[in-house]
PDB file of N, CA and C in Angstrom:
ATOM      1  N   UNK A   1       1.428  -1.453  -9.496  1.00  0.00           N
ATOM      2  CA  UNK A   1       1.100  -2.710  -8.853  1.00  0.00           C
ATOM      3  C   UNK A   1      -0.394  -2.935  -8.957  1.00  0.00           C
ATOM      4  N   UNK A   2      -0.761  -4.186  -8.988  1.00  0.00           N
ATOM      5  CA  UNK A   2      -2.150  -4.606  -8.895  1.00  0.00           C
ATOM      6  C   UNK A   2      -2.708  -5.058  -7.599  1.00  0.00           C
ATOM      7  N   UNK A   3      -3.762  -4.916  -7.115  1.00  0.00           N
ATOM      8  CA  UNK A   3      -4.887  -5.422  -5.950  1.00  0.00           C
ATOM      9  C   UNK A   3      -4.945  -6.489  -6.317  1.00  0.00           C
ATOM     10  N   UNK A   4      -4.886  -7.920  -5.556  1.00  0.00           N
ATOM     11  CA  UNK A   4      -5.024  -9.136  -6.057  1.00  0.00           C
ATOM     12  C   UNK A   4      -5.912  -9.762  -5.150  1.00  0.00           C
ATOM     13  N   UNK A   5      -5.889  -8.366  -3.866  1.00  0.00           N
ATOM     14  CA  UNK A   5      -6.515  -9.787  -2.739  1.00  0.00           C
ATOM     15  C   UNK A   5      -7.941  -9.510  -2.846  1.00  0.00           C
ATOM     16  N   UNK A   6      -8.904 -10.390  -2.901  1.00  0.00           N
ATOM     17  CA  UNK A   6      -9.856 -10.457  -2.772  1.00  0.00           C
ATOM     18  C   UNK A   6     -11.291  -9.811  -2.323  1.00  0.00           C
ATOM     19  N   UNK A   7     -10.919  -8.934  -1.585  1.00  0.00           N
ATOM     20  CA  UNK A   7     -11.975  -8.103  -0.518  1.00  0.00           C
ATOM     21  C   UNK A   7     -11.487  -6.499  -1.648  1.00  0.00           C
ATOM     22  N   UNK A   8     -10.134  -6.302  -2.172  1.00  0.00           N
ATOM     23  CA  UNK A   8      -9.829  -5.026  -2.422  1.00  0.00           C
ATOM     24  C   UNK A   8      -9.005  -4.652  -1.372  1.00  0.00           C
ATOM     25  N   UNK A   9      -9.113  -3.426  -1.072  1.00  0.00           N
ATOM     26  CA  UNK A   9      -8.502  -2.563   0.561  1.00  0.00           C
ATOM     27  C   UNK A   9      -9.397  -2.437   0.926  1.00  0.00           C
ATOM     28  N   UNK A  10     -10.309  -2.877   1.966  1.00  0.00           N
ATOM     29  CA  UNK A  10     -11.696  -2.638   2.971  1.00  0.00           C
ATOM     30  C   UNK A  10     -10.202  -2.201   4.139  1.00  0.00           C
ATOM     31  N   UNK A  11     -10.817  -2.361   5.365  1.00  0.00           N
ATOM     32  CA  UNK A  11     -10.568  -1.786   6.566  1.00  0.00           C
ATOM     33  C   UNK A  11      -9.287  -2.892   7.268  1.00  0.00           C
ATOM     34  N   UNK A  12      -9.725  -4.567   7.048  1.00  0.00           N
ATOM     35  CA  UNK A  12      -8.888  -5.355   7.688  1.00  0.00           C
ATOM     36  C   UNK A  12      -7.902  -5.176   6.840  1.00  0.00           C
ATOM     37  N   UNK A  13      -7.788  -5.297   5.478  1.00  0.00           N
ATOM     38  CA  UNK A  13      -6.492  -5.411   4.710  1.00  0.00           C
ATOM     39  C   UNK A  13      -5.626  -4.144   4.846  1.00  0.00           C
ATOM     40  N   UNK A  14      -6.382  -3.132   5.086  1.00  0.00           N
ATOM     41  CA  UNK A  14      -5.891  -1.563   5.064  1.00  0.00           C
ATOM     42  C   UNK A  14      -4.635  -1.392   6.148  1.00  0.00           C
ATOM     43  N   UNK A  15      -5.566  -2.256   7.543  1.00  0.00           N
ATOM     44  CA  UNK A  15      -4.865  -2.139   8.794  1.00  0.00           C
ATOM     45  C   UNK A  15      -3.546  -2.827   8.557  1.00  0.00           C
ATOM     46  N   UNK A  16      -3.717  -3.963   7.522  1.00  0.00           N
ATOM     47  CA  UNK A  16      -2.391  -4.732   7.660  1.00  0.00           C
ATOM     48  C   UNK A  16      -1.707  -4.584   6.802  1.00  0.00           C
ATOM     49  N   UNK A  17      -1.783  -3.535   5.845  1.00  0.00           N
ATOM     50  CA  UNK A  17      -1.034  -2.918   4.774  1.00  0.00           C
ATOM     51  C   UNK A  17       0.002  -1.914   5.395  1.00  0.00           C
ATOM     52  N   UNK A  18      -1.083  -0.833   6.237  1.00  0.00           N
ATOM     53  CA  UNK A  18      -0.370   0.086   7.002  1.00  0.00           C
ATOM     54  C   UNK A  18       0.861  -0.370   8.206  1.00  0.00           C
ATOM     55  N   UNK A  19       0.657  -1.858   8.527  1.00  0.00           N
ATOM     56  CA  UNK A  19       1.480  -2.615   9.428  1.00  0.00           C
ATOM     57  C   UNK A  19       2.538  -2.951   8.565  1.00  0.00           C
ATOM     58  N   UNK A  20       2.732  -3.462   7.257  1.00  0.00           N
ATOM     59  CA  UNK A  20       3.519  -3.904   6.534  1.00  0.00           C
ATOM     60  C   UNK A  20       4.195  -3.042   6.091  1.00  0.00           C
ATOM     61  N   UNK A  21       3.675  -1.531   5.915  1.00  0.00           N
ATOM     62  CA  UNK A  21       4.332  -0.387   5.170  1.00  0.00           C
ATOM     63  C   UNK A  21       5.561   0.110   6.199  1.00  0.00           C
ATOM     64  N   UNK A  22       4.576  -0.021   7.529  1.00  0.00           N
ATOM     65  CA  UNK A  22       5.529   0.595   8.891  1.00  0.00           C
ATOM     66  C   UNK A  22       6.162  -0.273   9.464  1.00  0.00           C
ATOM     67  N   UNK A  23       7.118  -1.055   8.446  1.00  0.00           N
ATOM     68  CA  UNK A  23       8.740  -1.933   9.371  1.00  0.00           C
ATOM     69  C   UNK A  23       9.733  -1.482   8.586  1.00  0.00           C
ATOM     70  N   UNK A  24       8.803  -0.479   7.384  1.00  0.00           N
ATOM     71  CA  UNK A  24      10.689   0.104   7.140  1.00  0.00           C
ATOM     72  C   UNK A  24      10.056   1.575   7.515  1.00  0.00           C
ATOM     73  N   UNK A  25      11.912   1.694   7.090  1.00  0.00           N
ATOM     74  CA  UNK A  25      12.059   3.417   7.629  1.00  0.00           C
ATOM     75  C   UNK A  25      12.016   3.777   6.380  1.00  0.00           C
ATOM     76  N   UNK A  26      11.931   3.520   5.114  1.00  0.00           N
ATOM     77  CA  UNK A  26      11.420   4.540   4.228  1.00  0.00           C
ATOM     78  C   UNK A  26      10.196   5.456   4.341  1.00  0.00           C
ATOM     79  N   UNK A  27       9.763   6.609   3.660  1.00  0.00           N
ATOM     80  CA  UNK A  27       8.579   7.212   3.181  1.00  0.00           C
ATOM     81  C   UNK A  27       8.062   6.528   2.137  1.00  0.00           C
ATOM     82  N   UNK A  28       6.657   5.569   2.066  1.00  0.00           N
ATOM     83  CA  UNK A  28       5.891   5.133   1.216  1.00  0.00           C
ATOM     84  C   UNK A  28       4.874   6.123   1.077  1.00  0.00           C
ATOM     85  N   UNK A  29       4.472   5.777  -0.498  1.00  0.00           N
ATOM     86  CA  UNK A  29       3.447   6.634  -0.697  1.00  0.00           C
ATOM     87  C   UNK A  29       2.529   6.079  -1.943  1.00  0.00           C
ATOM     88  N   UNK A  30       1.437   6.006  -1.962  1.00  0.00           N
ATOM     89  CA  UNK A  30       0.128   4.690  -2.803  1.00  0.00           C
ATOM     90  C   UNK A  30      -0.377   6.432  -3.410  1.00  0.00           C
ATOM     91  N   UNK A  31      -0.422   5.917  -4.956  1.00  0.00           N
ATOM     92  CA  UNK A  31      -1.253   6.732  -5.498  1.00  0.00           C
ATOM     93  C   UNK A  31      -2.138   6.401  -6.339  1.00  0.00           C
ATOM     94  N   UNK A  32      -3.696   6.998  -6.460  1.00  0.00           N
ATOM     95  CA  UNK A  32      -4.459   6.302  -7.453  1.00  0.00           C
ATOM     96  C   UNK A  32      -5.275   7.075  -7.715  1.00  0.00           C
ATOM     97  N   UNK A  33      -5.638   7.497  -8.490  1.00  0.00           N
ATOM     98  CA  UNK A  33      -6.709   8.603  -9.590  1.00  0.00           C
ATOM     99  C   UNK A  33      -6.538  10.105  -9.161  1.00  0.00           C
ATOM    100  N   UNK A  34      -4.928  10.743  -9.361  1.00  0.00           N
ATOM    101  CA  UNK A  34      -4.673  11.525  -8.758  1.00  0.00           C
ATOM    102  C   UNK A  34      -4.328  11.888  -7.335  1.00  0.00           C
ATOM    103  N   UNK A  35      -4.785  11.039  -6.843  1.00  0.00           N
ATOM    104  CA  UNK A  35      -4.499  11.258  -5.163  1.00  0.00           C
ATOM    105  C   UNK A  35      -3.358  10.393  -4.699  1.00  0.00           C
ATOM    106  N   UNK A  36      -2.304  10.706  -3.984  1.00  0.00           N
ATOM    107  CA  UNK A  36      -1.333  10.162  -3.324  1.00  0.00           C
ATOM    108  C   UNK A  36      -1.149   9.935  -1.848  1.00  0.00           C
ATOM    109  N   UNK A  37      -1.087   9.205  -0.914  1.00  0.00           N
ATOM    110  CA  UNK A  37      -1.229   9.124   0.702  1.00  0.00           C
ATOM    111  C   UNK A  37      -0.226   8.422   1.351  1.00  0.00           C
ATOM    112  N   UNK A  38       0.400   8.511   2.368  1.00  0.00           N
ATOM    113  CA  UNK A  38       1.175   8.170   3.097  1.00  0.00           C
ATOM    114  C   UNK A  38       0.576   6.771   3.433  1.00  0.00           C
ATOM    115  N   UNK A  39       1.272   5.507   2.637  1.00  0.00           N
ATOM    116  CA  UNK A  39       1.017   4.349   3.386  1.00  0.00           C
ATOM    117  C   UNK A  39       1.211   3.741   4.969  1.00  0.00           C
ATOM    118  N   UNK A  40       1.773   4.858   5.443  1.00  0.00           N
ATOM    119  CA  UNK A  40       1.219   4.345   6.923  1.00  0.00           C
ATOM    120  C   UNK A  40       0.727   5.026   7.898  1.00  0.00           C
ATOM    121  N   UNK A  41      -0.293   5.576   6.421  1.00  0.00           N
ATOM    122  CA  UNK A  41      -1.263   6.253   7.062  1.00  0.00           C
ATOM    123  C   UNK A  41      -2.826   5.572   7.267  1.00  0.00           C
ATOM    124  N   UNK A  42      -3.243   5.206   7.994  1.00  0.00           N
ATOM    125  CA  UNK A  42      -4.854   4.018   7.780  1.00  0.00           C
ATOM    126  C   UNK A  42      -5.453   5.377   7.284  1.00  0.00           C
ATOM    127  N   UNK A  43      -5.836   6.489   8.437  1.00  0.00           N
ATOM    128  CA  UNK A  43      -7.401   7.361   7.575  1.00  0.00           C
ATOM    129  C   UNK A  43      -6.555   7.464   5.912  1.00  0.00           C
ATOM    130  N   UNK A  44      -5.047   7.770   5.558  1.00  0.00           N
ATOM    131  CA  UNK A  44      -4.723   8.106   4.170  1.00  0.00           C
ATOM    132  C   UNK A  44      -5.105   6.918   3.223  1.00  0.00           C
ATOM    133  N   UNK A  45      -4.865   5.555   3.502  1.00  0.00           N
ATOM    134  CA  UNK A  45      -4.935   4.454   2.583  1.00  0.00           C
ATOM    135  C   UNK A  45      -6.254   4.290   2.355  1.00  0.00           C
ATOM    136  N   UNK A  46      -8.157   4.500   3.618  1.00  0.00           N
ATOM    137  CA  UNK A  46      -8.808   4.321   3.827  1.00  0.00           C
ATOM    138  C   UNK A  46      -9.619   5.057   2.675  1.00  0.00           C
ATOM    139  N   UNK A  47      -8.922   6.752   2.548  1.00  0.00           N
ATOM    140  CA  UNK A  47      -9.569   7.253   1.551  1.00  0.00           C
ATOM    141  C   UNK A  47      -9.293   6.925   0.321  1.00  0.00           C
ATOM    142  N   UNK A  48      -8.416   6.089  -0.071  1.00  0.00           N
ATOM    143  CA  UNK A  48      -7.903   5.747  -1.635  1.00  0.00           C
ATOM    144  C   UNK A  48      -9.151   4.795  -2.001  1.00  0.00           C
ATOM    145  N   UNK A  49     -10.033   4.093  -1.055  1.00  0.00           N
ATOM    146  CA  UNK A  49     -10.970   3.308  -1.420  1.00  0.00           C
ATOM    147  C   UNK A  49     -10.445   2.449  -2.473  1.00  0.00           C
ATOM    148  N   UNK A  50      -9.895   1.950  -2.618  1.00  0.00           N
ATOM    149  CA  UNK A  50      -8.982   0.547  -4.054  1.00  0.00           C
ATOM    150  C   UNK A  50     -10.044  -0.857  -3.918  1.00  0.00           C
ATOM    151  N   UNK A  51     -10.154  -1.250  -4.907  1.00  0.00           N
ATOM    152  CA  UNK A  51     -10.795  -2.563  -4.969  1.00  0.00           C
ATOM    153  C   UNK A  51      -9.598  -3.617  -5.901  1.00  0.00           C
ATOM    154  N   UNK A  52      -9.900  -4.730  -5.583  1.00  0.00           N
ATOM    155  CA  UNK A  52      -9.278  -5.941  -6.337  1.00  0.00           C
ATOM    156  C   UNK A  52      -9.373  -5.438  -8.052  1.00  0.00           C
ATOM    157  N   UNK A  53      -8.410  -5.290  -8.276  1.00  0.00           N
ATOM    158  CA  UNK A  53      -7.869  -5.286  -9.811  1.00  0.00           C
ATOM    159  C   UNK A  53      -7.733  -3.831  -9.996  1.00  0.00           C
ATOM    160  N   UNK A  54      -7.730  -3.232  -8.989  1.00  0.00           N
ATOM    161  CA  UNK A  54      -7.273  -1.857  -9.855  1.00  0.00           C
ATOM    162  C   UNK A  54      -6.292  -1.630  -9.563  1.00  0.00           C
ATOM    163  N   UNK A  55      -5.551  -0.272 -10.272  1.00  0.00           N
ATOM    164  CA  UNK A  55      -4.186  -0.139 -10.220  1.00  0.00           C
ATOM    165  C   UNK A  55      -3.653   0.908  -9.307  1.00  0.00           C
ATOM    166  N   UNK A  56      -2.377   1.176  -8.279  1.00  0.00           N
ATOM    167  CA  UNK A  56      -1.867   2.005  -7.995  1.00  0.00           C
ATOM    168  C   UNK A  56      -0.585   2.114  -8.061  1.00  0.00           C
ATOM    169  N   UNK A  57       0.333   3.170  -8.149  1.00  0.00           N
ATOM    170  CA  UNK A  57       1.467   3.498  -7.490  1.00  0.00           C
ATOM    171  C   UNK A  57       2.094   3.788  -6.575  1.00  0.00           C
ATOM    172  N   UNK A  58       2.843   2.565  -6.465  1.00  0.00           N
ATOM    173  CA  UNK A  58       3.531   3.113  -4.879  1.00  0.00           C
ATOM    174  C   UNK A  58       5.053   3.544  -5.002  1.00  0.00           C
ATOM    175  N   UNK A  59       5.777   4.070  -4.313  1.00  0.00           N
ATOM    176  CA  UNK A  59       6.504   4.817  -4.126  1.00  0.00           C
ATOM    177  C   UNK A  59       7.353   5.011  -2.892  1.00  0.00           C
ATOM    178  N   UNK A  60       8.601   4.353  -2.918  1.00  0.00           N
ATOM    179  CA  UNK A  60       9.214   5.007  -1.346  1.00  0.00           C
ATOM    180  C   UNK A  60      10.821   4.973  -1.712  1.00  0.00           C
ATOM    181  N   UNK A  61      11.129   5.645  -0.420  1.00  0.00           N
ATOM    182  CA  UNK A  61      12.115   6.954  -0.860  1.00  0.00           C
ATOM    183  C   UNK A  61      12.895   6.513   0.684  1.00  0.00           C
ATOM    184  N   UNK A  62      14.011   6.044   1.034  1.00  0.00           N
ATOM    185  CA  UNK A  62      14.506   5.495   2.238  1.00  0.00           C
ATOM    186  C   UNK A  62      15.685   4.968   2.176  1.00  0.00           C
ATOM    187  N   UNK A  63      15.930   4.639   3.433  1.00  0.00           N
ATOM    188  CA  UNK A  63      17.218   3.825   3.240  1.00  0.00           C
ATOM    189  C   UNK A  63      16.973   1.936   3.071  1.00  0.00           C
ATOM    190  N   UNK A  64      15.616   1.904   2.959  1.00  0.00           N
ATOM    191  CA  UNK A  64      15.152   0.035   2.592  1.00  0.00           C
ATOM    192  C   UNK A  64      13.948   0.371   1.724  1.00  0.00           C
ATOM    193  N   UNK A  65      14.285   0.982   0.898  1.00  0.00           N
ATOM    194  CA  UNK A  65      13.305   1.636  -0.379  1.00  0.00           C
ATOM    195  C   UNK A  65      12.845   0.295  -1.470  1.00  0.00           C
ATOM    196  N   UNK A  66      14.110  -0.140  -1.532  1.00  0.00           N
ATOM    197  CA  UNK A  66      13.596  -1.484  -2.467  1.00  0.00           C
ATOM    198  C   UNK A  66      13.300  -2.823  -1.514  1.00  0.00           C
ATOM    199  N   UNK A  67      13.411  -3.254  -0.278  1.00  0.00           N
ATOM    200  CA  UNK A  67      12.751  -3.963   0.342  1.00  0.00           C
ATOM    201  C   UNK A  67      11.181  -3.668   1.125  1.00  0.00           C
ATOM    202  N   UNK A  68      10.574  -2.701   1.077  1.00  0.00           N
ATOM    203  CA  UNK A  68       9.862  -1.582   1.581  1.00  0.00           C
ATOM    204  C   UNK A  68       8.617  -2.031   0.144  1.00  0.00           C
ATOM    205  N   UNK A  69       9.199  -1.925  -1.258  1.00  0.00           N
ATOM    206  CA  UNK A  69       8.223  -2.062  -2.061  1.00  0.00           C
ATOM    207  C   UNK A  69       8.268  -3.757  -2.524  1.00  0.00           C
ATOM    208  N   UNK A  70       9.070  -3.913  -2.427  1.00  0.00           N
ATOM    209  CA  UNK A  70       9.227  -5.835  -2.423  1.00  0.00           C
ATOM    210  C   UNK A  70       7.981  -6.325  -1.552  1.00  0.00           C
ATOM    211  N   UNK A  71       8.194  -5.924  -0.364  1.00  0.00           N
ATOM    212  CA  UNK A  71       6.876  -6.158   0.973  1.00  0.00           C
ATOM    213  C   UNK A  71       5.708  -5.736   0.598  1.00  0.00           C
ATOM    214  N   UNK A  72       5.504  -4.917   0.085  1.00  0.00           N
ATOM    215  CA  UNK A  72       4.440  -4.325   0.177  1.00  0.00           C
ATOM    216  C   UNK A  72       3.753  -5.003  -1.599  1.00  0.00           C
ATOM    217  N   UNK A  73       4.561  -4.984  -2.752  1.00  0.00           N
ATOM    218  CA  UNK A  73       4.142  -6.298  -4.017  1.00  0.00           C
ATOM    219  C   UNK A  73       3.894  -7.536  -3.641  1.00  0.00           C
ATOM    220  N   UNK A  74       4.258  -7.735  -2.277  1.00  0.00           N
ATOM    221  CA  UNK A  74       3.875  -9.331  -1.737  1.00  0.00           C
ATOM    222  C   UNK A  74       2.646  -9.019  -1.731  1.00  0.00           C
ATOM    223  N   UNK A  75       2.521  -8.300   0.027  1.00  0.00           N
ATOM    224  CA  UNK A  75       1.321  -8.262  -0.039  1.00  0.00           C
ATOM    225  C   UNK A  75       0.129  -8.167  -0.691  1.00  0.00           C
ATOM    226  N   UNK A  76       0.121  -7.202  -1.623  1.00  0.00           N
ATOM    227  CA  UNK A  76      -0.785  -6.647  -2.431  1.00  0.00           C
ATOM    228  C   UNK A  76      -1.426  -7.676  -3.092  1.00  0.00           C
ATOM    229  N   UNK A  77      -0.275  -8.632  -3.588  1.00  0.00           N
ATOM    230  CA  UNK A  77      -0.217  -9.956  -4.281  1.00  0.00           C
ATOM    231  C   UNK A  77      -0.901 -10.872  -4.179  1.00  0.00           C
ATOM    232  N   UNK A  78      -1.396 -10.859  -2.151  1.00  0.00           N
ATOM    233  CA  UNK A  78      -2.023 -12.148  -1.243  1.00  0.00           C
ATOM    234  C   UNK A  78      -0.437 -13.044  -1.124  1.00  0.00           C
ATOM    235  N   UNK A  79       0.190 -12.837  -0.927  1.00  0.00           N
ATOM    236  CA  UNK A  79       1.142 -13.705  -0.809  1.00  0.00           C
ATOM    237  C   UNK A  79       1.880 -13.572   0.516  1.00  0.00           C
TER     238      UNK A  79
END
């Protein structure tokens, strides 16, 4: 997936990523230059430091696994 929104992941988008990650009951997980973190985790997403246009992988594993990453390609999206 791509960073589309504007700022990157700073701190406000982070908080509301980690809000968006935590309405499902899957395990999400954002990975980027080797490192992988529990998306609803803020200090975990905080250290991925991501800016607008770069790339990560996300990942979740649940019983709303494909609505879980649907939400979370919105977001990422600005949408």
């Amino acid at each position: 997936m791509e960073i589309r929104l504007a700022d990157g992941l700073e701190a406000t988008p982070i908080a509301m990523l980690v809000q968006v990650a935590s309405q499902y009951d899957s395990d999400i997980y954002m990975e980027a230059d080797g490192k992988r973190v529990n998306a609803k985790s803020i200090m975990g997403m905080m250290s991925l430091g991501m800016d607008a246009g770069e790339k990560l992988t996300v990942s979740a594993d649940g019983p709303d696994e494909t609505a879980a990453l649907d939400g979370i390609e919105k977001y990422l999206a600005g949408e």
